[in-house]
Every structure is written in C-alpha cells, then in structure tokens.
Protein backbone atom coordinates (compact mmCIF):
# COMPACT_ATOMS: atom_id res chain seq x y z
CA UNK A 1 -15.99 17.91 36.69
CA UNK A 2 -16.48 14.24 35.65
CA UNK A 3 -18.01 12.98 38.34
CA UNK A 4 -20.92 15.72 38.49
CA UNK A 5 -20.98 16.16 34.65
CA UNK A 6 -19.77 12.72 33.04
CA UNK A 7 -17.52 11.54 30.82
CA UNK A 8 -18.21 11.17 26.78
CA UNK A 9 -16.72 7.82 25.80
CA UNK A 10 -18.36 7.80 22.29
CA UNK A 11 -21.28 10.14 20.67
CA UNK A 12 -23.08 13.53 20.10
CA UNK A 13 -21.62 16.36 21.41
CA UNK A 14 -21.97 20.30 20.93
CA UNK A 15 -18.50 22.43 20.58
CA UNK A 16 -18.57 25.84 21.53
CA UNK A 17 -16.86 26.54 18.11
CA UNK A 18 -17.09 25.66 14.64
CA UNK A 19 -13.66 23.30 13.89
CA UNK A 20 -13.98 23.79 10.21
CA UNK A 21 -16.84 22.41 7.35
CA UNK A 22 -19.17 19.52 7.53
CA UNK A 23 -17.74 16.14 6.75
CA UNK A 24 -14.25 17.21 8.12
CA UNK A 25 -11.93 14.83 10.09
CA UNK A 26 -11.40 16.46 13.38
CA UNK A 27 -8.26 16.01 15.12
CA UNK A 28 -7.29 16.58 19.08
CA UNK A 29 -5.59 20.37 18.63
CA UNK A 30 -2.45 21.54 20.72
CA UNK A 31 -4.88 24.24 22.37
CA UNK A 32 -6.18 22.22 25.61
CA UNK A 33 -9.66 21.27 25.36
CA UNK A 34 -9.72 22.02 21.78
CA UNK A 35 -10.40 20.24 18.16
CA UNK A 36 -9.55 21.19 14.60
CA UNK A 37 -9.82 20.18 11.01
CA UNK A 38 -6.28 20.78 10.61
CA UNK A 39 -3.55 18.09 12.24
CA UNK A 40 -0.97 18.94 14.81
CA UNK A 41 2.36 19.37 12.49
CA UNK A 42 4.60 20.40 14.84
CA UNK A 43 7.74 18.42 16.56
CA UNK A 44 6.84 16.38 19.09
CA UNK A 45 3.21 16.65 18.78
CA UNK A 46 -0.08 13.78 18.88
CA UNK A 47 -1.82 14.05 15.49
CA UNK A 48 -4.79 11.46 16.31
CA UNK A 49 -8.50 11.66 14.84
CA UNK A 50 -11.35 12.51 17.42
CA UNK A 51 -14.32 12.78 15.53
CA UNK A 52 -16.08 13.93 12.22
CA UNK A 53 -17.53 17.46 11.80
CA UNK A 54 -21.75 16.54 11.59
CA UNK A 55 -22.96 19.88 11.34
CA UNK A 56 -21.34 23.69 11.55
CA UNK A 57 -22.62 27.24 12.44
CA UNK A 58 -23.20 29.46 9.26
CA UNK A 59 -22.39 32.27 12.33
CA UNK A 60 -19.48 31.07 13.74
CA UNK A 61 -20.83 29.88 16.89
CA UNK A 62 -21.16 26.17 17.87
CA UNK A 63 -21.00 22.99 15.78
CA UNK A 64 -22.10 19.16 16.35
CA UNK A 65 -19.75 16.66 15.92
CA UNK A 66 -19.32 12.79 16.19
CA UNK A 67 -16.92 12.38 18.81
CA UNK A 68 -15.66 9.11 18.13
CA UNK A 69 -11.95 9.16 18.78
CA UNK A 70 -9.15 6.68 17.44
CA UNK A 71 -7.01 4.45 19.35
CA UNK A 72 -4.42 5.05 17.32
CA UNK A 73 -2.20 8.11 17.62
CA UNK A 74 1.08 9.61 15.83
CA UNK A 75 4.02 11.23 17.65
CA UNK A 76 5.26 13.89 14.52
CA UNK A 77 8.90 14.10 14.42
C-alpha cells in the first residue's frame, strides 16, 4: 500500500530473497514483484536493469540491494 508504506524511487532496500552473488546486475524478473541476476529472454518480454546486488545471504534468506533502476528498457523479440 503506497500511500501507508511509500514508494522507493531510488536507494537501500532489503529483498526477501537472495537474486544471485554480490556485485550482480539485477534485472526486473517475469515473476511479479520479483528481481534476478539473470535477464528476461523470452518473446515479448522487458529485460531492463533495477539495481546491483550489495550484499547476499550465505543462508538463502534476504539480500540488500541498490535499487536504482534504468530508464531504459528492451522489448526481446
């Protein structure tokens, strides 16, 4: 809920998963509300860059990232 919670335009933010090792590029994934290391390859899909992986869970859990997303995205054919 955005206007109880906020919006994050540009910062710090806590995932509830670990998107892949530290230093990664993360990318806005197909799954909603989700982020990976890997880009969207399919037809039709938005590859675009969200963030950078800052720091990852040696158990799996969360991770910290950058969330600094591009205003630039790709349609894959």
């Amino acid at each position: 809920a955005s206007d109880t919670n906020g919006v994050l335009l540009r910062g710090m933010v806590t995932l509830d998963h670990d998107p892949g090792t530290v230093g990664d590029v993360l990318f806005l994934s197909t799954t909603a509300g989700d982020c990976s290391s890997t880009a969207p390859s399919g037809n039709g899909n938005i590859v675009r860059i969200i963030g950078h992986l800052i720091s990852g869970s040696t158990d799996g859990g969360s991770a910290m990232i950058h969330f600094n997303p591009s205003p630039d995205f790709i349609e894959h054919a």
